[in-house]
N, C-alpha and C. Protein backbone atom coordinates (compact mmCIF):
# COMPACT_ATOMS: atom_id res chain seq x y z
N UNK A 1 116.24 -50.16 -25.51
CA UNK A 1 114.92 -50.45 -24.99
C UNK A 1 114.41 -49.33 -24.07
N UNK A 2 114.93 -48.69 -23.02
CA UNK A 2 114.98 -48.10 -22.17
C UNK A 2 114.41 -46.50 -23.09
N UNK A 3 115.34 -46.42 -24.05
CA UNK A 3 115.12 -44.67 -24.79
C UNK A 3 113.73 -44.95 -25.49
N UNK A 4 112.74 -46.38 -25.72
CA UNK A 4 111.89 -45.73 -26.82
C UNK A 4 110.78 -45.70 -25.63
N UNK A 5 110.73 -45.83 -24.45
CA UNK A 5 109.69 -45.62 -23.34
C UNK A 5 109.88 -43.93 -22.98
N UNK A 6 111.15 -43.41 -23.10
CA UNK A 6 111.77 -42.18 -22.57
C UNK A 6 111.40 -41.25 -23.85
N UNK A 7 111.44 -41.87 -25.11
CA UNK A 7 111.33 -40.77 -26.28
C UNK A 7 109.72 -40.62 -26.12
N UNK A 8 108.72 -41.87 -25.58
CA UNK A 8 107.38 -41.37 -26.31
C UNK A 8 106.86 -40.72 -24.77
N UNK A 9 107.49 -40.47 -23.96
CA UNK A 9 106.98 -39.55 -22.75
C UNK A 9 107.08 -38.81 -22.64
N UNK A 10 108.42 -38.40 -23.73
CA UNK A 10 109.05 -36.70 -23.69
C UNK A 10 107.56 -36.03 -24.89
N UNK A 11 107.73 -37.51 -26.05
CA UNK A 11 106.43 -36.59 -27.20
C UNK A 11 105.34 -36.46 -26.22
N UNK A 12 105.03 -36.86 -25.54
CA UNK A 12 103.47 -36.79 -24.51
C UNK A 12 103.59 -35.46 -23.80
N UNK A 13 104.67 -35.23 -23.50
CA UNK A 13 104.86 -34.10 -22.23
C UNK A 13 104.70 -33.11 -23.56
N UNK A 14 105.89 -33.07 -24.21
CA UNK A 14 105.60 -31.76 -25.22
C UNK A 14 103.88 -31.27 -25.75
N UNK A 15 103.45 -32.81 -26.43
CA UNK A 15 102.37 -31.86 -27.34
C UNK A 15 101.52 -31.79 -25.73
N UNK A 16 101.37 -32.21 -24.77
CA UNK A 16 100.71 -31.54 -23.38
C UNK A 16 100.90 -29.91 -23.58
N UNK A 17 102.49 -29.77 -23.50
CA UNK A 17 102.61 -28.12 -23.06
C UNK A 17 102.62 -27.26 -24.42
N UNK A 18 102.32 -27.81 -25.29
CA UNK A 18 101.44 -27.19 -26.85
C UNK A 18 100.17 -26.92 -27.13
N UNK A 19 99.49 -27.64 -25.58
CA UNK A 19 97.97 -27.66 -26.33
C UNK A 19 97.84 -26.31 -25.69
N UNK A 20 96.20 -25.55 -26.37
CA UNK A 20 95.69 -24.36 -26.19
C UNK A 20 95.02 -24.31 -24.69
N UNK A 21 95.68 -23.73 -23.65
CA UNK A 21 94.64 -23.52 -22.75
C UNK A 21 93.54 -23.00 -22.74
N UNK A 22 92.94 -23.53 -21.75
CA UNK A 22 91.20 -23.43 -22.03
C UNK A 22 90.85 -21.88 -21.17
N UNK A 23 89.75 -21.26 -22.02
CA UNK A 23 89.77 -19.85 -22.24
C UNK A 23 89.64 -19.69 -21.11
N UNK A 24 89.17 -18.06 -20.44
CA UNK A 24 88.72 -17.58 -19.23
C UNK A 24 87.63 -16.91 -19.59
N UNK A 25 86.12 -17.24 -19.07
CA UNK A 25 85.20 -16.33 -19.53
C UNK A 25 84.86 -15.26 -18.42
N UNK A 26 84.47 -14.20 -18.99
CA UNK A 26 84.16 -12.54 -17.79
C UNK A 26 82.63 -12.93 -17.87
N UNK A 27 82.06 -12.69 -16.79
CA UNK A 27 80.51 -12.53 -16.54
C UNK A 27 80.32 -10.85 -15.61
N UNK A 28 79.18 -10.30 -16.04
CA UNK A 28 79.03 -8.97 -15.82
C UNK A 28 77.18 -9.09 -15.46
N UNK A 29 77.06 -8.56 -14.33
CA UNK A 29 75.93 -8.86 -13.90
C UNK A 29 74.49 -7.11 -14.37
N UNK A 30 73.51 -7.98 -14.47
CA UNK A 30 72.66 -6.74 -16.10
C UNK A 30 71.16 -6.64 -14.96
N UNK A 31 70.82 -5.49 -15.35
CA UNK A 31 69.42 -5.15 -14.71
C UNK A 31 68.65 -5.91 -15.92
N UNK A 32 67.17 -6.65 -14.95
CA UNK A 32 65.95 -6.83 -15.64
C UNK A 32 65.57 -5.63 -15.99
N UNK A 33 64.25 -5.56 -16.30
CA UNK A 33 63.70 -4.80 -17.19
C UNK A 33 62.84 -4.31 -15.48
N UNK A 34 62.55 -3.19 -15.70
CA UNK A 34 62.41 -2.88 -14.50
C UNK A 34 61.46 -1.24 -14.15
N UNK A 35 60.50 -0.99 -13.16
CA UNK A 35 59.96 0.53 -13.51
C UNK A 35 61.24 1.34 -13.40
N UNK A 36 60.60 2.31 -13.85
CA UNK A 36 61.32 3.77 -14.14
C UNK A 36 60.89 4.61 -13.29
N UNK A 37 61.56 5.43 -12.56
CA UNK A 37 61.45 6.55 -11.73
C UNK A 37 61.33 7.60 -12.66
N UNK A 38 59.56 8.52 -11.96
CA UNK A 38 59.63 9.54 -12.64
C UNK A 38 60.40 10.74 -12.58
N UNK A 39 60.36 11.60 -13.80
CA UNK A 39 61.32 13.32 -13.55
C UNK A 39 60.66 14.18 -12.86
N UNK A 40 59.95 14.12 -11.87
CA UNK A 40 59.78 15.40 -10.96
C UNK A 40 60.92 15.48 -10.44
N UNK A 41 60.58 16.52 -9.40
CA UNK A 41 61.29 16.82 -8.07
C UNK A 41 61.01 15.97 -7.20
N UNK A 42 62.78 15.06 -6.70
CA UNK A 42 62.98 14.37 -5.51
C UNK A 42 62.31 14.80 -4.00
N UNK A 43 61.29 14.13 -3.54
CA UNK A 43 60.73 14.63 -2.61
C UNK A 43 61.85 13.59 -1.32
N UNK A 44 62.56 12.94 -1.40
CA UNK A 44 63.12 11.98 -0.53
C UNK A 44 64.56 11.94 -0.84
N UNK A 45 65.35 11.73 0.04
CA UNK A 45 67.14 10.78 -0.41
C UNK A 45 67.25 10.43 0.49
N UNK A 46 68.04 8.92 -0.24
CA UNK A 46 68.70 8.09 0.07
C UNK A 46 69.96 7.58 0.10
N UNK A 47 70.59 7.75 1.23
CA UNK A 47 72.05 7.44 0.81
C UNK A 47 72.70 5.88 0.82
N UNK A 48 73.15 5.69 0.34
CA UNK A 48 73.44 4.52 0.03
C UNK A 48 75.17 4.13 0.23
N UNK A 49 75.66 3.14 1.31
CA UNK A 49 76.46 3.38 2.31
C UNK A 49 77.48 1.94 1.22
N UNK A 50 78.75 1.92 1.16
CA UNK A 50 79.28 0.79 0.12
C UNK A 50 79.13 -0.34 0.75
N UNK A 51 78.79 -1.19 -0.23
CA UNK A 51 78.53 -2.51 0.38
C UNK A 51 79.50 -3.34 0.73
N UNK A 52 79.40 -4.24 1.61
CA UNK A 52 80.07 -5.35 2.23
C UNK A 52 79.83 -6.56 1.75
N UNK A 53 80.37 -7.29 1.47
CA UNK A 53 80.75 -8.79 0.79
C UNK A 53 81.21 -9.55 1.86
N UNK A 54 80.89 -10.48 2.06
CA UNK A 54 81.49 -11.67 3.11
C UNK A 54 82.90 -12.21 2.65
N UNK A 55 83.83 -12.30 3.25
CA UNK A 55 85.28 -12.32 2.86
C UNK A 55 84.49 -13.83 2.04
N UNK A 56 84.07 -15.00 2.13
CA UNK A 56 83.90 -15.98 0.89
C UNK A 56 83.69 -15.95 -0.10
N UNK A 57 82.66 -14.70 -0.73
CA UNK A 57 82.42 -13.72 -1.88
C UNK A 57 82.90 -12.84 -2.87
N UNK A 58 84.22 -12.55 -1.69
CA UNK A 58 84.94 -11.43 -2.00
C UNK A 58 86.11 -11.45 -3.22
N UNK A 59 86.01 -12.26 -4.06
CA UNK A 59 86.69 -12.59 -4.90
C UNK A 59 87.00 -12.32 -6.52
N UNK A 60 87.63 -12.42 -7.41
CA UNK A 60 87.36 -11.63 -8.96
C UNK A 60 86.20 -13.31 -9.45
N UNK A 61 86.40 -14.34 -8.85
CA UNK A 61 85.59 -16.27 -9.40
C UNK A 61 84.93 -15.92 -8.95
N UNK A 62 83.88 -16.55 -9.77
CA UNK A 62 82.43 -16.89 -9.44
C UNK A 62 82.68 -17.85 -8.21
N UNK A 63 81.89 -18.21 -7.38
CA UNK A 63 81.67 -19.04 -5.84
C UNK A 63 80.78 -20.11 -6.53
N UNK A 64 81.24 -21.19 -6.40
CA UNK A 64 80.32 -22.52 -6.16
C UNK A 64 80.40 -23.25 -5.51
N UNK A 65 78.94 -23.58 -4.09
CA UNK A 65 79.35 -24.04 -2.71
C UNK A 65 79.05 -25.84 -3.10
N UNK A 66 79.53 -26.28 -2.82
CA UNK A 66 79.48 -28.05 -2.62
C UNK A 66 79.22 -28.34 -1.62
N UNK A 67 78.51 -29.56 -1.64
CA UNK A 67 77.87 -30.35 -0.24
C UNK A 67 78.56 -30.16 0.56
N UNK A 68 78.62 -29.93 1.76
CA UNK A 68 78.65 -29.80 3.41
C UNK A 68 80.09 -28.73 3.25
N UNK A 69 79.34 -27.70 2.76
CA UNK A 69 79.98 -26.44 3.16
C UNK A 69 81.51 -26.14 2.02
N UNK A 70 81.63 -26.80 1.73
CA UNK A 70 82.98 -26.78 0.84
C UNK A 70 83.00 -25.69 0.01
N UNK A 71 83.60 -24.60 -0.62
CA UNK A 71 83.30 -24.06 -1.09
C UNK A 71 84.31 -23.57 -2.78
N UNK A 72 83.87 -23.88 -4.07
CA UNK A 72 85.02 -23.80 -5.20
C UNK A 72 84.69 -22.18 -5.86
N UNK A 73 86.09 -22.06 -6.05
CA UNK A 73 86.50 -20.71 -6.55
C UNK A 73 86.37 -21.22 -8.45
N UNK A 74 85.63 -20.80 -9.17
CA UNK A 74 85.35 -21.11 -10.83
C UNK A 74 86.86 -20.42 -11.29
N UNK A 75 88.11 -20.83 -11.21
CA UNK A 75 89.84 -20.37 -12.09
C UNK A 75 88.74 -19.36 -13.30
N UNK A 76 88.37 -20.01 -14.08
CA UNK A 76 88.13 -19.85 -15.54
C UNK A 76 86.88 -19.26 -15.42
N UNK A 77 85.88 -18.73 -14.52
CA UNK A 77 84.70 -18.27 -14.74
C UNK A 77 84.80 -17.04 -13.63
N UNK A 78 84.57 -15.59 -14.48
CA UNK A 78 85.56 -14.79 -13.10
C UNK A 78 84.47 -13.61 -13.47
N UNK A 79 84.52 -12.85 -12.61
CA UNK A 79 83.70 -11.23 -12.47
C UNK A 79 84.56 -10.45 -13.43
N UNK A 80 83.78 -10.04 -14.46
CA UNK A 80 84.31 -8.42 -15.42
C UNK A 80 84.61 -7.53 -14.73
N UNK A 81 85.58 -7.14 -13.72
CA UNK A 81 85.86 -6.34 -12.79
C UNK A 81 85.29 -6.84 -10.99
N UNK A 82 85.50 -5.92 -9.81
CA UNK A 82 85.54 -6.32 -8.60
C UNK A 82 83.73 -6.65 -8.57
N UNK A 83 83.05 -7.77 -7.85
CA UNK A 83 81.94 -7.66 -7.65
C UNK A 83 81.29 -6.64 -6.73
N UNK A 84 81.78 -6.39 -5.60
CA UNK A 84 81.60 -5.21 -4.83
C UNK A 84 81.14 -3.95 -5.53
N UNK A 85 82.13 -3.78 -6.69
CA UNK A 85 81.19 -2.43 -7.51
C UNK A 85 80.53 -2.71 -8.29
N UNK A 86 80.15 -3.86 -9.26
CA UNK A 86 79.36 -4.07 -9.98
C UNK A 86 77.61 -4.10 -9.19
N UNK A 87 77.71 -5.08 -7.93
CA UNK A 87 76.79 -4.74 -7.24
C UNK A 87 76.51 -3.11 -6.69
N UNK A 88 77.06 -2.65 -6.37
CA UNK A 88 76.93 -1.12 -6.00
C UNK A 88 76.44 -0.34 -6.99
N UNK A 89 76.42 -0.84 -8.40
CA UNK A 89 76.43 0.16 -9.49
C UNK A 89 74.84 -0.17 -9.64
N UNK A 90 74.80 -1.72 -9.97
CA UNK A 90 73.48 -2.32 -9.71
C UNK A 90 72.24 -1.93 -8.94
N UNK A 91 73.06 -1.87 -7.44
CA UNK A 91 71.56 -1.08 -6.28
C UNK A 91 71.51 -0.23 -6.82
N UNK A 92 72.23 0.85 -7.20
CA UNK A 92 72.31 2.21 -7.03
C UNK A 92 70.69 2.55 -8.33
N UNK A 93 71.02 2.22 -9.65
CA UNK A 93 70.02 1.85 -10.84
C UNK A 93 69.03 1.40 -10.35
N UNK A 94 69.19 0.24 -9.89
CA UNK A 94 68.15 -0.59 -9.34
C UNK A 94 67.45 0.35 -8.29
N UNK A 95 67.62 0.91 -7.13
CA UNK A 95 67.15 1.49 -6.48
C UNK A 95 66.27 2.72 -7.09
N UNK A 96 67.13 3.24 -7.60
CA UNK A 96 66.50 4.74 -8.61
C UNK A 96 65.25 4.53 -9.22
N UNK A 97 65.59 3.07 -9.84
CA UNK A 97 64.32 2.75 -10.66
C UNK A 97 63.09 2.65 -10.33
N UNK A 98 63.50 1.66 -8.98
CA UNK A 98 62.11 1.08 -7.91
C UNK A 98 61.58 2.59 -6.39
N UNK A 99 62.15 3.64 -6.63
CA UNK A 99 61.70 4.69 -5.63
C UNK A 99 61.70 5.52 -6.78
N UNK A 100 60.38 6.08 -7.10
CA UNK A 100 59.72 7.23 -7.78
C UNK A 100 60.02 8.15 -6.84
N UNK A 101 60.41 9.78 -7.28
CA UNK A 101 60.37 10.43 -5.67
C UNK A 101 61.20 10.87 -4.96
N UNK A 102 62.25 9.71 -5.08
CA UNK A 102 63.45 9.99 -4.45
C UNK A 102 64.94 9.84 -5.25
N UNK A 103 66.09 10.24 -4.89
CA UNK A 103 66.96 10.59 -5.36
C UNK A 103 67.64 9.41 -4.36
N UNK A 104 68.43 8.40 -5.09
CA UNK A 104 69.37 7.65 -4.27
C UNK A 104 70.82 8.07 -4.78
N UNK A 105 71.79 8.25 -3.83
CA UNK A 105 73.21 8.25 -4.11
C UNK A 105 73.84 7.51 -3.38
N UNK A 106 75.23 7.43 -3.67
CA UNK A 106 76.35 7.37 -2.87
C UNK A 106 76.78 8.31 -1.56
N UNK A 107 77.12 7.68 -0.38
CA UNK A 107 77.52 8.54 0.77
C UNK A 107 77.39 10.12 0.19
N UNK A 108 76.66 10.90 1.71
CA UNK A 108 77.00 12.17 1.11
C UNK A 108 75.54 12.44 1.05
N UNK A 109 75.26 13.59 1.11
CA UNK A 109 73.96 14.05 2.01
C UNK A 109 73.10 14.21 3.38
N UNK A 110 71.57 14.28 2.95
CA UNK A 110 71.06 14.54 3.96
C UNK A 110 70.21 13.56 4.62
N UNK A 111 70.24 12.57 3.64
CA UNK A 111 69.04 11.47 3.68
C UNK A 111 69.39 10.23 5.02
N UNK A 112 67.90 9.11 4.93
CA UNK A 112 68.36 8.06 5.07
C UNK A 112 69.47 7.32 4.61
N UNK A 113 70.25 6.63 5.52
CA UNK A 113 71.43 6.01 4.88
C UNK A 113 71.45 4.37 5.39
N UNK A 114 71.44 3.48 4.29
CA UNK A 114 71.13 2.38 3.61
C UNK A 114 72.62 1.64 3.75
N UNK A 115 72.68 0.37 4.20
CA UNK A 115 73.41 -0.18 4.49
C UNK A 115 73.51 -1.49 4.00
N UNK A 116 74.25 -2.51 3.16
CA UNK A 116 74.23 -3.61 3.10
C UNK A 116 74.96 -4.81 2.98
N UNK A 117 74.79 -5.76 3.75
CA UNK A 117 76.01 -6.74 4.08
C UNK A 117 75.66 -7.93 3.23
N UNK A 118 75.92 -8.25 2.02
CA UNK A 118 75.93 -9.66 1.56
C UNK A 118 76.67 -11.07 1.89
N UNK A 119 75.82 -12.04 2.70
CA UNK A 119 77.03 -12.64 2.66
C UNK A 119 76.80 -14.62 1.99
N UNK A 120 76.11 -14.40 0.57
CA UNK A 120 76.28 -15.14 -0.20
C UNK A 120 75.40 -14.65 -1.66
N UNK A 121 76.64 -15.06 -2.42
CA UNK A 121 76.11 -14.98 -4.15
C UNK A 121 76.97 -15.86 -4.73
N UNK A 122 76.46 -16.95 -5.29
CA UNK A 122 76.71 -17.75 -5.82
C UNK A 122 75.56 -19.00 -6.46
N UNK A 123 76.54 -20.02 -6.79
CA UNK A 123 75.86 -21.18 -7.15
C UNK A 123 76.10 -22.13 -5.87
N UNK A 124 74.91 -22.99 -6.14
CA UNK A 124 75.05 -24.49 -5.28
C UNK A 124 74.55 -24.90 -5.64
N UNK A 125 75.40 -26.36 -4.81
CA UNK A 125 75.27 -27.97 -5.59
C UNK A 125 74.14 -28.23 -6.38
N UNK A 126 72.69 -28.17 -5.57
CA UNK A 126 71.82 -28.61 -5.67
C UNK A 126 70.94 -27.86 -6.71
N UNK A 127 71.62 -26.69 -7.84
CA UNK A 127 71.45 -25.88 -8.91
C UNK A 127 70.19 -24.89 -8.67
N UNK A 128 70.77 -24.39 -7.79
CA UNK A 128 70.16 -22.79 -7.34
C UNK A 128 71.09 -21.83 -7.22
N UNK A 129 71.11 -20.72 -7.52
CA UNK A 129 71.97 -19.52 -7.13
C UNK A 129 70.84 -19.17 -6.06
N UNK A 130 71.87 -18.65 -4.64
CA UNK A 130 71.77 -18.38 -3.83
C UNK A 130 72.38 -16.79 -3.49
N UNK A 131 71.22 -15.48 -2.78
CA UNK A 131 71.86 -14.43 -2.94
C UNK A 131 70.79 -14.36 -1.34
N UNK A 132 71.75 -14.04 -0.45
CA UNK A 132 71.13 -13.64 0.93
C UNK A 132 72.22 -12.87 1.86
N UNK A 133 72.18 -11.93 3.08
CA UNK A 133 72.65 -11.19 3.95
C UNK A 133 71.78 -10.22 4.55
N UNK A 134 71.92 -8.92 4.84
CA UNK A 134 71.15 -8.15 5.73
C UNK A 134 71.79 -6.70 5.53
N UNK A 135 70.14 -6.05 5.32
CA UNK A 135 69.96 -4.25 5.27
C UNK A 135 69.88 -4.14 6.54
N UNK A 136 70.20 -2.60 6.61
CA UNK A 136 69.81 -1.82 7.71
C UNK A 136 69.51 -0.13 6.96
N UNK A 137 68.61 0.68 7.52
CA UNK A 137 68.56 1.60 7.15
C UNK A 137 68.23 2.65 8.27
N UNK A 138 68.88 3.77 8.66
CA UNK A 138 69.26 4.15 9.44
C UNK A 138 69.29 5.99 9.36
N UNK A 139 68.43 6.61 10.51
CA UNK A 139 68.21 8.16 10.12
C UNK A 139 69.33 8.73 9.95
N UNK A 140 69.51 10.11 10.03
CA UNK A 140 70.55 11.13 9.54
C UNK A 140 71.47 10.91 11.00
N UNK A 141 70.43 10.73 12.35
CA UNK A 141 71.26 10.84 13.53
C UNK A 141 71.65 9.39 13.89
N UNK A 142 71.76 8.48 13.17
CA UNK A 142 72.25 7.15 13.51
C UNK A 142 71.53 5.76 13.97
N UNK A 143 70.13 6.66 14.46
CA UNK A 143 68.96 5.62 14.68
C UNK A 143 68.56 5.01 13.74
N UNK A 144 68.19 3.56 14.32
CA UNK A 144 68.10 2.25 13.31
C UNK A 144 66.95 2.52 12.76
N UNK A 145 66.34 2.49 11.54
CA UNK A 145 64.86 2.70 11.62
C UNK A 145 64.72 1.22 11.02
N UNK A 146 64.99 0.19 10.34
CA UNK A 146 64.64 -0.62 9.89
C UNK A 146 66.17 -1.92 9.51
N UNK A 147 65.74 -3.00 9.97
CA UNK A 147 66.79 -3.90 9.91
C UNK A 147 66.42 -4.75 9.73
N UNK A 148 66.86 -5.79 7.97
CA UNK A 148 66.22 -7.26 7.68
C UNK A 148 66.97 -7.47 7.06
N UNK A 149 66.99 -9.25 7.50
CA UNK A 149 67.59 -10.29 6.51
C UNK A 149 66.91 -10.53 5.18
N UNK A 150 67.73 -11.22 3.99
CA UNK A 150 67.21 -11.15 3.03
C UNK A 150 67.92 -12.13 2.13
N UNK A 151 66.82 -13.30 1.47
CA UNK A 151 67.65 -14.40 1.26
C UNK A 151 66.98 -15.06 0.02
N UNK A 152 67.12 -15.34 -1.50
CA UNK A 152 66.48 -15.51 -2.54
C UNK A 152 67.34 -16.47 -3.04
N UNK A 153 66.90 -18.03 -3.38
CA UNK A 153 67.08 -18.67 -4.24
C UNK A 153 66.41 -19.27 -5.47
N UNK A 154 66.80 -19.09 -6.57
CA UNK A 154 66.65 -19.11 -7.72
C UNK A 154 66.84 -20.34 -8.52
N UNK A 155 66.55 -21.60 -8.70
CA UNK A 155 66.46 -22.30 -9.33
C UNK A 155 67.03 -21.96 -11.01
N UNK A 156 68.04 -22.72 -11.48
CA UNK A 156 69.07 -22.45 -12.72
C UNK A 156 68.20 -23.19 -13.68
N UNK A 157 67.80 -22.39 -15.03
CA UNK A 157 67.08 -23.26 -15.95
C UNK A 157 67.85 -24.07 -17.05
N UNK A 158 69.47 -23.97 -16.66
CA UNK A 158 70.27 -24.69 -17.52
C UNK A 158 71.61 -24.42 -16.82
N UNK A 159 72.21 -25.60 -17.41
CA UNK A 159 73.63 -25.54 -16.56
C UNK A 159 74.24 -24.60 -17.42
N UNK A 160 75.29 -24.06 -16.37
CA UNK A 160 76.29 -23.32 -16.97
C UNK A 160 76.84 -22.15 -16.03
N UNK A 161 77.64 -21.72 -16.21
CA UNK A 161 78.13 -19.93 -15.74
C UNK A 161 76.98 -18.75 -15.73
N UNK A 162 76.96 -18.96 -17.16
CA UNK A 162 75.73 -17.91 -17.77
C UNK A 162 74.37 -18.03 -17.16
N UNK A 163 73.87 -19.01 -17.22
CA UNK A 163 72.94 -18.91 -16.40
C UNK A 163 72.33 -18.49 -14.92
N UNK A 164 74.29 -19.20 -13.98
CA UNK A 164 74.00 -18.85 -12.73
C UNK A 164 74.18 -17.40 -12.50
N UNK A 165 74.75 -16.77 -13.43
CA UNK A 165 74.90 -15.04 -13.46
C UNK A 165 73.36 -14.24 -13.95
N UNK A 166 72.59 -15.27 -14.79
CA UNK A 166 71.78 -14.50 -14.87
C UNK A 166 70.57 -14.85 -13.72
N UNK A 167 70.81 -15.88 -13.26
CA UNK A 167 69.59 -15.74 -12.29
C UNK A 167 69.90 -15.48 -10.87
N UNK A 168 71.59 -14.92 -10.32
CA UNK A 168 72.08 -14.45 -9.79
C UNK A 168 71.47 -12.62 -9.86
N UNK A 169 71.34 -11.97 -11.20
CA UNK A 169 70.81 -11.06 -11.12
C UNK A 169 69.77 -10.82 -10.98
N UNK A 170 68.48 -11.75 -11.35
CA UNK A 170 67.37 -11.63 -10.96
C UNK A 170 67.24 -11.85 -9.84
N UNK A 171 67.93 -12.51 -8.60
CA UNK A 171 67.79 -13.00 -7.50
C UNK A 171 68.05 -11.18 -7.13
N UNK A 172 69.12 -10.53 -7.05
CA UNK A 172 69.50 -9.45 -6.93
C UNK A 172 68.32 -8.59 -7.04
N UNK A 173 67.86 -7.99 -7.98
CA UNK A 173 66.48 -7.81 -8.78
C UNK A 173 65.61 -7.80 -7.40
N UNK A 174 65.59 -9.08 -7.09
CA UNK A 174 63.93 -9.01 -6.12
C UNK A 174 64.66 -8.70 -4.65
N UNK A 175 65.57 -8.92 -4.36
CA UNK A 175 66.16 -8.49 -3.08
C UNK A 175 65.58 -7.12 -3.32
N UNK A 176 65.78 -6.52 -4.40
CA UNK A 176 66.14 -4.69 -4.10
C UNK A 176 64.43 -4.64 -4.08
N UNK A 177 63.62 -5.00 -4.94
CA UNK A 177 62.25 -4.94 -4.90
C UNK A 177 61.60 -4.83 -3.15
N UNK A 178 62.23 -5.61 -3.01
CA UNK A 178 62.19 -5.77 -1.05
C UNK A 178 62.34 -4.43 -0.16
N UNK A 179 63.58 -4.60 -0.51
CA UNK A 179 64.58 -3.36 0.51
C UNK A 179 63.37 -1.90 -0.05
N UNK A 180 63.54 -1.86 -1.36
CA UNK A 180 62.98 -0.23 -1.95
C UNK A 180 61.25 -0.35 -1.31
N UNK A 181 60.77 -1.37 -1.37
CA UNK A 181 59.16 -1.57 -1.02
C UNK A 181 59.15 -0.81 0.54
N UNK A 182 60.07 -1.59 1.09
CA UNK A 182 60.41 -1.28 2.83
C UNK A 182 60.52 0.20 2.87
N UNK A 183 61.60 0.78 2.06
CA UNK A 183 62.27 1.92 2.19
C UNK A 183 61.06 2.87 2.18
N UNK A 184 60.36 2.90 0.97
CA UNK A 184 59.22 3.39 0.57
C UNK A 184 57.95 3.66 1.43
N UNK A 185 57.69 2.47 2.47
CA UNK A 185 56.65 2.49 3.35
C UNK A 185 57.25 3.30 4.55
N UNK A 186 58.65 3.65 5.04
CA UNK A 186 59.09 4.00 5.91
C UNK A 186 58.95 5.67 5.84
């Protein structure tokens, strides 16, 4: 009596550790469609200083925050490489695109140098991706010339990963629209 309770728990456990685990999908974050910087000669540069991620961010999972602060790491829904450079690769395009004029790089030069601290990208509960933290942009001799917060939520037009990545990048998208508008008037 005892072995046919013991035989059909052992078949349960087995076909358990037979079944196919469930996949891992990569999300890789994509420029909108966006102006183009013309080919003259750079009358301006910009340096562009590596960005900072809020240690909650800082992760290869996507972030999804839950009611009263809780915050889940997505196992199975993960960044195509570190987000830190994917965003960096992002401004950098993104920036180029939105300043006609000027030449943006990486550290290194003569220019303004551009600073930025993110400290949320993700999803939440309430199905918005959320992308907010704070620029600073700052002369050759260290003086602040300009310092703002910056905070865009995006309403998800369908559930999923995919979605919150893509309106994660458009959220991204209009942040830089911001910062480059600023940069530009300065």
């Amino acid at each position: 009596m005892i072995r046919r309770p013991f035989i059909l728990l052992l078949a349960l456990g087995l076909m358990a550790c037979s079944s196919t685990p469930p996949a891992i999908h990569y999300y890789s974050l994509t420029q909108g469609a966006g102006t183009t910087a013309s080919g003259g000669v750079p009358q301006h540069e910009l340096r562009f200083a590596p960005l900072v991620l809020s240690d909650q961010i800082d992760s290869i999972n996507l972030v999804y925050e839950l009611q009263g602060q809780e915050l889940q790491f997505a196992e199975r829904h993960r960044w195509a490489g570190t987000l830190d450079n994917q965003l960096e690769q992002f401004t950098l395009e993104g920036l180029s695109a939105r300043l006609p004029g000027w030449v943006v790089r990486e550290e290194g030069g003569e220019g303004n140098r551009l600073a930025i601290r993110i400290q949320q990208f993700g999803g939440r509960f309430d199905g918005k991706a959320v992308v907010s933290g704070r620029w600073r942009l700052t002369a050759p001799d260290g003086k602040v010339l300009l310092e703002r917060p910056f905070r865009e939520e995006r309403a998800l037009p369908a559930d999923g990963y995919s979605a919150l990545v893509s309106e994660l990048s458009l959220g991204w998208g209009k942040v830089l629209d911001g910062i480059a508008h600023e940069v530009a008037r300065h």
